[in-house]
Protein backbone atom coordinates (compact mmCIF):
# COMPACT_ATOMS: atom_id res chain seq x y z
CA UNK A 1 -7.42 -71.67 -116.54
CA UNK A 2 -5.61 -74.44 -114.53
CA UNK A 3 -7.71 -77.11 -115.87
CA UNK A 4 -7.20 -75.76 -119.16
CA UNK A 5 -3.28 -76.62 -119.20
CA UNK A 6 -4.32 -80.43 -118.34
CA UNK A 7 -7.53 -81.13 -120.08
CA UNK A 8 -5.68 -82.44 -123.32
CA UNK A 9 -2.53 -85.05 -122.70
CA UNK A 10 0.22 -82.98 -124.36
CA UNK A 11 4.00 -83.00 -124.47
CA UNK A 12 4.01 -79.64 -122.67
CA UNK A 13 2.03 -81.35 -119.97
CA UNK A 14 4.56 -84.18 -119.69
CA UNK A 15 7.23 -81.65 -119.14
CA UNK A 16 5.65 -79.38 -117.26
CA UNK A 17 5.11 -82.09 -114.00
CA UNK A 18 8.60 -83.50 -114.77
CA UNK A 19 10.21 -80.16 -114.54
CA UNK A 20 7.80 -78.64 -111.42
CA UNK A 21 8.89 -82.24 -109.84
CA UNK A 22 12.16 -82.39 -110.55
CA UNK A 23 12.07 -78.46 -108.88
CA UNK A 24 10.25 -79.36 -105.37
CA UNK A 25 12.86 -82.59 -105.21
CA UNK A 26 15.68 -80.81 -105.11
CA UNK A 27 13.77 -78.03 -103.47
CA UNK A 28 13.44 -80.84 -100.39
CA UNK A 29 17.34 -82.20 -100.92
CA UNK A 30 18.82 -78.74 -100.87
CA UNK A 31 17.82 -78.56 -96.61
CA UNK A 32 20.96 -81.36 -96.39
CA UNK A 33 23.81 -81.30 -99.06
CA UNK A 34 25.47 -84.31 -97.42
CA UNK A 35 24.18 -86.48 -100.27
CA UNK A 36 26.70 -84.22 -102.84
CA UNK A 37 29.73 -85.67 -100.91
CA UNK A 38 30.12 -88.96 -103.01
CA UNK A 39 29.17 -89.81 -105.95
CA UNK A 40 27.08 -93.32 -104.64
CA UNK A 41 24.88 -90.30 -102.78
CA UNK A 42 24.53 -88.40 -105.88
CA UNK A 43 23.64 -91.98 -107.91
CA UNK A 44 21.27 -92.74 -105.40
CA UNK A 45 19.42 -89.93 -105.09
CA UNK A 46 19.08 -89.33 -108.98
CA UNK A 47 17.73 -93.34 -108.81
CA UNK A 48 15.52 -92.41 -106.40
CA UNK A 49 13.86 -89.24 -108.35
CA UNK A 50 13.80 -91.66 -111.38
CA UNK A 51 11.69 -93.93 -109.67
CA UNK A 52 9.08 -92.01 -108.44
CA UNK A 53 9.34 -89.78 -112.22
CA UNK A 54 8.61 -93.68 -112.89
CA UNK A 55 5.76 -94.23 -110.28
CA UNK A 56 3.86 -90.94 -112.14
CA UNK A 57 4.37 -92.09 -115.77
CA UNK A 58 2.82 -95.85 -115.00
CA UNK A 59 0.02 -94.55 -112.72
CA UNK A 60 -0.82 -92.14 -115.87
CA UNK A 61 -0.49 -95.37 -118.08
CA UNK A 62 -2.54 -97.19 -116.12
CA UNK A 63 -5.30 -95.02 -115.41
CA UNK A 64 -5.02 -93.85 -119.96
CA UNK A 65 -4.61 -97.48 -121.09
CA UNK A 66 -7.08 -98.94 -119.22
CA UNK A 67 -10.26 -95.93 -119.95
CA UNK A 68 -9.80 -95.07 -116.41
CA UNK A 69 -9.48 -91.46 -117.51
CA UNK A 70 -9.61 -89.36 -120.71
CA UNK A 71 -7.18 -88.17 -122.67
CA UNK A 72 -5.75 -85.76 -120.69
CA UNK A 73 -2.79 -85.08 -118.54
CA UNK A 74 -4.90 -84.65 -114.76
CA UNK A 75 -3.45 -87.91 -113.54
CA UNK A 76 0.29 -86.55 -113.48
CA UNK A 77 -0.72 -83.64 -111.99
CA UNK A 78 -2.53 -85.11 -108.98
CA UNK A 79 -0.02 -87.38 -108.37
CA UNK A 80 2.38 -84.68 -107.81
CA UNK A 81 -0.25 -82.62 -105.95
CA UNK A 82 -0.12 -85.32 -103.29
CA UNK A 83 3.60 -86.36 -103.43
CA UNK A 84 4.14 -82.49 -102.08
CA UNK A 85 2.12 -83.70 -99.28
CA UNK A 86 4.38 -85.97 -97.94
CA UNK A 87 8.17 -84.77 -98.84
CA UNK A 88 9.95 -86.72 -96.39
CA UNK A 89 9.07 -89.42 -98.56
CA UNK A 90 11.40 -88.45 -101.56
CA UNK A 91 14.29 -89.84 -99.27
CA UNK A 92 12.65 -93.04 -98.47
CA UNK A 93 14.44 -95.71 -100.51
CA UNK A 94 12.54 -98.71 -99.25
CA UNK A 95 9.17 -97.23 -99.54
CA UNK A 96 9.97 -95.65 -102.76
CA UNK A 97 10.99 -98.84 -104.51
CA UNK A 98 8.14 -100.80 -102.87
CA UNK A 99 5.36 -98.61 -103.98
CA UNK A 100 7.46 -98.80 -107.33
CA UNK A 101 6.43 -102.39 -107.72
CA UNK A 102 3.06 -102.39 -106.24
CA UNK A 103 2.17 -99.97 -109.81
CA UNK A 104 3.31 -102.43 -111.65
CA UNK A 105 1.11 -105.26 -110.38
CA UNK A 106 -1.59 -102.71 -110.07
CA UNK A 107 -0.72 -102.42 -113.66
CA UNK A 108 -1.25 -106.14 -114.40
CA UNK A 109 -4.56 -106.41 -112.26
CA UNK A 110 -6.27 -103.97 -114.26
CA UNK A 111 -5.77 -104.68 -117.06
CA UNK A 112 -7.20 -108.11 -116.97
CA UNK A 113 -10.56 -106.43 -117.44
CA UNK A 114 -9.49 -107.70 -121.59
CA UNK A 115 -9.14 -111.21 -120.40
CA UNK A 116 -5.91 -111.69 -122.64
CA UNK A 117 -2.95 -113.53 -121.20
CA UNK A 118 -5.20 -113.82 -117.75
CA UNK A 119 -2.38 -116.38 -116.40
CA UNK A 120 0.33 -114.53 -117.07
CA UNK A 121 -1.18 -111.25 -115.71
CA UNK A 122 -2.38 -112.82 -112.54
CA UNK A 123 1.58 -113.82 -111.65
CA UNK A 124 3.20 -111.41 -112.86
CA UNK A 125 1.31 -108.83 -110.33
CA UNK A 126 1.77 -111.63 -107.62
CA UNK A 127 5.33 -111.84 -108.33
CA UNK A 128 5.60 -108.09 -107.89
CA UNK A 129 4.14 -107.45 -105.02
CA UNK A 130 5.82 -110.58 -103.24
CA UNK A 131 8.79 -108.80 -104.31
CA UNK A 132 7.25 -105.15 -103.20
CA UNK A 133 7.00 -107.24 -99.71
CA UNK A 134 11.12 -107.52 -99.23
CA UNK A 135 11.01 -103.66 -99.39
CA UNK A 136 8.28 -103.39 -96.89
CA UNK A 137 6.90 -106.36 -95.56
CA UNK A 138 2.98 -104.86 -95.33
CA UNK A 139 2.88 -104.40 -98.86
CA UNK A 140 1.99 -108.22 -99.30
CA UNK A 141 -1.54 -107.46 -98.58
CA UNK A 142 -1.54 -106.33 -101.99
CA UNK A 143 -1.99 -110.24 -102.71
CA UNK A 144 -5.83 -109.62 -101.49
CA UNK A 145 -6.08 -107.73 -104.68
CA UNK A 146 -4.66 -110.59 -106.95
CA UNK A 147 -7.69 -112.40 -105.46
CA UNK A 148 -10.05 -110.02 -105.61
CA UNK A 149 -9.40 -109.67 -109.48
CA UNK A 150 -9.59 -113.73 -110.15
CA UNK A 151 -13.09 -113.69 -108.72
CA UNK A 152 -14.31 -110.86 -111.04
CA UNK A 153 -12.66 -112.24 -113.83
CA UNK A 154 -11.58 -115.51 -114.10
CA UNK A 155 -12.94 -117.16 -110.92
CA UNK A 156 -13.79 -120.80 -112.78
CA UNK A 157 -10.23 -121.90 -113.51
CA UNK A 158 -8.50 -123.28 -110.79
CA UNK A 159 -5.14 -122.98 -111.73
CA UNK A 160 -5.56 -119.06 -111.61
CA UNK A 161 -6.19 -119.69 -107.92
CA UNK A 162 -2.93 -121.56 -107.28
CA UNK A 163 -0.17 -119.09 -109.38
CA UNK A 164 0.07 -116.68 -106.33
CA UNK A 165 1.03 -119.09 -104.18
CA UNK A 166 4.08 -120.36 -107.10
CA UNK A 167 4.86 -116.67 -107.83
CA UNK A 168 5.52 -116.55 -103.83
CA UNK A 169 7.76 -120.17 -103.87
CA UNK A 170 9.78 -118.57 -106.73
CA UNK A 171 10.27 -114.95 -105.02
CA UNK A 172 10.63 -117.03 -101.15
CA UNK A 173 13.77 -119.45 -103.20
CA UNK A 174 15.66 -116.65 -104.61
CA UNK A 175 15.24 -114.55 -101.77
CA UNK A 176 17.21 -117.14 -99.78
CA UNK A 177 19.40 -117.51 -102.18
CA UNK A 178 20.35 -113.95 -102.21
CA UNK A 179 20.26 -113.56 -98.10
CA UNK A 180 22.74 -116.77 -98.10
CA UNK A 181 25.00 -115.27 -100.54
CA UNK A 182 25.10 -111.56 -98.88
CA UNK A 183 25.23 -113.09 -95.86
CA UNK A 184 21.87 -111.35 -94.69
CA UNK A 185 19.17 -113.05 -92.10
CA UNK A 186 15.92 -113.02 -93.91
CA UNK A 187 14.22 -114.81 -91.16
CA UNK A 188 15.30 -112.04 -88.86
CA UNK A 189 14.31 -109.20 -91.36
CA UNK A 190 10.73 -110.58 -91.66
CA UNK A 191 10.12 -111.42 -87.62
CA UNK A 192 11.55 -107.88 -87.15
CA UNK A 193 8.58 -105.96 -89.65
CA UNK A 194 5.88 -108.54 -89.27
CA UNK A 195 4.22 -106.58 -86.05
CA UNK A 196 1.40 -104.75 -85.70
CA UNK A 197 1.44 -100.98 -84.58
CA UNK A 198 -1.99 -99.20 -84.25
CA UNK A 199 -1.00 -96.24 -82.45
CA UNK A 200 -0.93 -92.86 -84.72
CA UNK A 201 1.55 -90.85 -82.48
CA UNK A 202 4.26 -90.42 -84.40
CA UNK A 203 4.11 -86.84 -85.66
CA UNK A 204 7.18 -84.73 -85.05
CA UNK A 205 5.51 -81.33 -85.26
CA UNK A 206 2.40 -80.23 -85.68
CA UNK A 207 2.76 -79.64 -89.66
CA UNK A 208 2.66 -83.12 -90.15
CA UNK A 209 -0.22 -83.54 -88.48
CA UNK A 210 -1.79 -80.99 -90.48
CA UNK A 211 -0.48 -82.32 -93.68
CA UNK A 212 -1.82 -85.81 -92.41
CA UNK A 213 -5.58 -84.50 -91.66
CA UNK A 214 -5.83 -81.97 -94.95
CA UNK A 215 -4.70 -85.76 -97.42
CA UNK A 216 -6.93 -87.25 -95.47
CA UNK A 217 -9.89 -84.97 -95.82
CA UNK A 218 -9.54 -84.35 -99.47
CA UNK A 219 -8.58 -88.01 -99.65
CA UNK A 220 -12.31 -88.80 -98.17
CA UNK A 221 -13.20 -86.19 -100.67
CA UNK A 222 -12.66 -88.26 -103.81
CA UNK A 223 -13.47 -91.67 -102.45
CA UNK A 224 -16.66 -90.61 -101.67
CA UNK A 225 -17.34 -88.68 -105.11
CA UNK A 226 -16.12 -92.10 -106.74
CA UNK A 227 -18.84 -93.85 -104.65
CA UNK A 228 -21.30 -91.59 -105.94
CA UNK A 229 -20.18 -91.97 -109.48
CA UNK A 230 -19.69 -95.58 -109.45
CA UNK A 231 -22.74 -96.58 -110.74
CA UNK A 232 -22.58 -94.08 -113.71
CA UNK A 233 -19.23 -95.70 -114.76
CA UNK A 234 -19.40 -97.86 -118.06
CA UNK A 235 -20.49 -101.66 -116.81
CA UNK A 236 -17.24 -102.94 -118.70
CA UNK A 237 -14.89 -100.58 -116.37
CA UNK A 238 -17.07 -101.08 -113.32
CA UNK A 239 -14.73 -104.20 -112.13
CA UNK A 240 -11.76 -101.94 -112.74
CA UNK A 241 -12.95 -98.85 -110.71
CA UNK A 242 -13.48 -101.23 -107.66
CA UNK A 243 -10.07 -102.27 -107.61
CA UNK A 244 -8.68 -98.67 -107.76
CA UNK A 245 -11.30 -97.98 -104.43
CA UNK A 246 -9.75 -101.65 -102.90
CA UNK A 247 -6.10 -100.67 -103.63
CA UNK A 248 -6.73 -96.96 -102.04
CA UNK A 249 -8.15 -98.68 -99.17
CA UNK A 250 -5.34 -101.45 -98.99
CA UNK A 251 -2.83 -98.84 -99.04
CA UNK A 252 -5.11 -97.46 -95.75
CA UNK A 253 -4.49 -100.84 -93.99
CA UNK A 254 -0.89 -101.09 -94.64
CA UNK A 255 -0.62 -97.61 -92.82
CA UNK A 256 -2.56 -98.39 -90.41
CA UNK A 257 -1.01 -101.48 -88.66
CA UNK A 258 2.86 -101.17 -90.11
CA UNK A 259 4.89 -100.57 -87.53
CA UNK A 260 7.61 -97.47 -87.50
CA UNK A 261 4.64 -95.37 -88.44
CA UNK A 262 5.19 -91.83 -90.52
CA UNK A 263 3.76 -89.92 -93.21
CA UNK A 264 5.53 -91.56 -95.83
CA UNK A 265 3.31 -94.67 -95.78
CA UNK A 266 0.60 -93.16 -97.50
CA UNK A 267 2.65 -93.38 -100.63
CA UNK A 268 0.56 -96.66 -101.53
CA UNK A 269 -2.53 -94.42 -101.37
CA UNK A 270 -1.22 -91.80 -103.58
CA UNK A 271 -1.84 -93.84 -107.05
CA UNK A 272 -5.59 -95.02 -106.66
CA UNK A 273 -6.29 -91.31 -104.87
CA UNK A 274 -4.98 -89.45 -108.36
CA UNK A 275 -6.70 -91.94 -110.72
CA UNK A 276 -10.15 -90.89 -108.28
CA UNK A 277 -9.33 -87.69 -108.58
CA UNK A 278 -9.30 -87.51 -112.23
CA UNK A 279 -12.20 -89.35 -112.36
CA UNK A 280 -14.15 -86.58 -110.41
CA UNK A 281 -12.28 -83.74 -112.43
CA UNK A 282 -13.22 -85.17 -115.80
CA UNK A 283 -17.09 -85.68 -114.66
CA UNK A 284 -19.02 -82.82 -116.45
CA UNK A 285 -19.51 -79.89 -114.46
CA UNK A 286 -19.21 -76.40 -114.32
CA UNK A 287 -15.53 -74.96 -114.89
CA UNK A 288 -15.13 -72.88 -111.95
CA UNK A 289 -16.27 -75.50 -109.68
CA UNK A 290 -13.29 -77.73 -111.32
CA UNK A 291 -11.07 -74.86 -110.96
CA UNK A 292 -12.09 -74.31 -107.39
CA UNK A 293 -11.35 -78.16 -106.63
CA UNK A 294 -8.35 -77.87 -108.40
CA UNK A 295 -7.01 -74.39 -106.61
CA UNK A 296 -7.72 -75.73 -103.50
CA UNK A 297 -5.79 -78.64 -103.66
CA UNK A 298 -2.77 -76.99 -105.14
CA UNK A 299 -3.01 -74.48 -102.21
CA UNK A 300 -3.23 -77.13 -99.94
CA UNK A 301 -0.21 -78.98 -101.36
CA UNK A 302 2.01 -76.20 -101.19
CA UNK A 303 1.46 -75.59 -97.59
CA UNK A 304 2.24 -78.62 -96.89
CA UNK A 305 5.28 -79.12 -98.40
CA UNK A 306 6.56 -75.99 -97.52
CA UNK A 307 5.49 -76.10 -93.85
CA UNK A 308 7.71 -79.45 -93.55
CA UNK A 309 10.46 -77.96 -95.25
């Protein structure tokens, strides 16, 4: 019955994750009403739920657009599914915003697969993620996945090789321009978040750890269904699948090493993980073993954002 509702992209679909979001936000920012007090709060935090409404729409584009899925409204739903995972999250600005702009190179990257405007693509998602890098510095290892996509596609031209690097001149000049004007060290902000932090002790209680191992596990889940599946996939997509696996696993490293470690990192994972996820739900197979995978993870979702709470 659950797969039902989502097995045809609808407008009732579309609502239906903007309102059950839009519920489990404020859900999260009722536990402190100090945001209420002024109306900059109040702005902010609407911004902030428009963003990530914003995050869920272009993942679903992405992942529709590009034949990553089929016509159907899984996608949306997933992404929620794992957004509950993580609820501190909904109050992280920085991480928020930077994940914001990592979807839309993402966005870019894949869709070079139709080898129109190939130049334009390839700095446009460079200039977005050097710009996803002011927000969190670890998010430039995104640019591995500019490269990554010039070799599978348009590898022989060597100009497509050298727009990164002006896409990261043109972010680097206003950037300073903006730090001298606001009076703001740049040099200092970079030197401060360009370190390394391996260690995976940061949990506060023992529901985030929880939360942590269950995203993980159903995390290895789908990665390793999408493995399986890869070499069923349509030759023409194949190229585009890989990049969904390399920004999953880019989003891994960026966890891994960034220092001032939580949760809320995994946010870069989230994208690739529902667009896997759909993959795996849309694969012909028996209905109650969708719904199972599907009730499972809904379950799962719910205790962990309710266990945080």
């Amino acid at each position: 019955m659950i797969t039902s509702v989502f097995k045809k992209s609808t407008p009732i679909n579309l609502i239906l994750v903007v309102i059950l979001m839009l519920v489990f936000f404020f859900i999260y920012q009722f536990q402190d009403l100090s945001w209420t007090k002024s109306v900059v709060s109040i702005l902010k935090t609407f911004g902030l739920f428009l963003v990530l409404l914003a995050s869920v729409f272009i993942t679903n584009f992405i992942a529709k657009r590009n034949g990553l899925s089929k016509d159907s409204g899984y996608t949306l739903f997933f992404y929620f599914l794992f957004l509950l995972f993580f609820p501190s999250v909904w109050n992280n600005t920085n991480l928020i915003a930077s994940n914001f702009f990592i979807l839309l190179a993402l966005r870019r990257l894949i869709s070079l697969q139709s080898l129109k405007a190939t130049k334009e693509k390839i700095f446009d998602a460079s200039l977005w993620i050097f710009v996803a890098s002011l927000f969190h510095f670890w998010s430039i290892l995104y640019i591995i996945l500019v490269f990554i996509s010039v070799i599978f596609h348009v590898a022989r031209d060597y100009r497509n090789w050298v727009l990164p690097f002006i896409a990261f001149f043109a972010v680097g000049i206003i950037s300073v321009g903006i730090s001298l004007l606001c009076n703001k060290d740049l040099l200092g902000y970079i030197s401060q978040n360009a370190v390394f932090n391996f260690n995976i002790d940061y949990f506060t209680n023992n529901y985030q750890n929880i939360a942590f191992s269950i995203y993980i596990t159903v995390a290895l889940f789908f990665v390793v269904s999408m493995f399986a599946s890869l070499s069923s996939k349509p030759l023409l997509l194949n190229s585009s699948f890989k990049k969904i696996i390399m920004a999953f696993f880019i989003g891994l490293l960026i966890f891994v090493i960034s220092s001032n470690k939580s949760n809320d990192m995994l946010i870069y994972t989230i994208a690739p993980l529902s667009i896997m996820a759909t993959s795996h739900i849309e694969v012909k197979q028996l209905q109650l073993k969708q719904e199972l995978v599907l009730g499972v993870l809904i379950l799962c979702s719910l205790f962990a954002f309710f266990s945080q709470l």
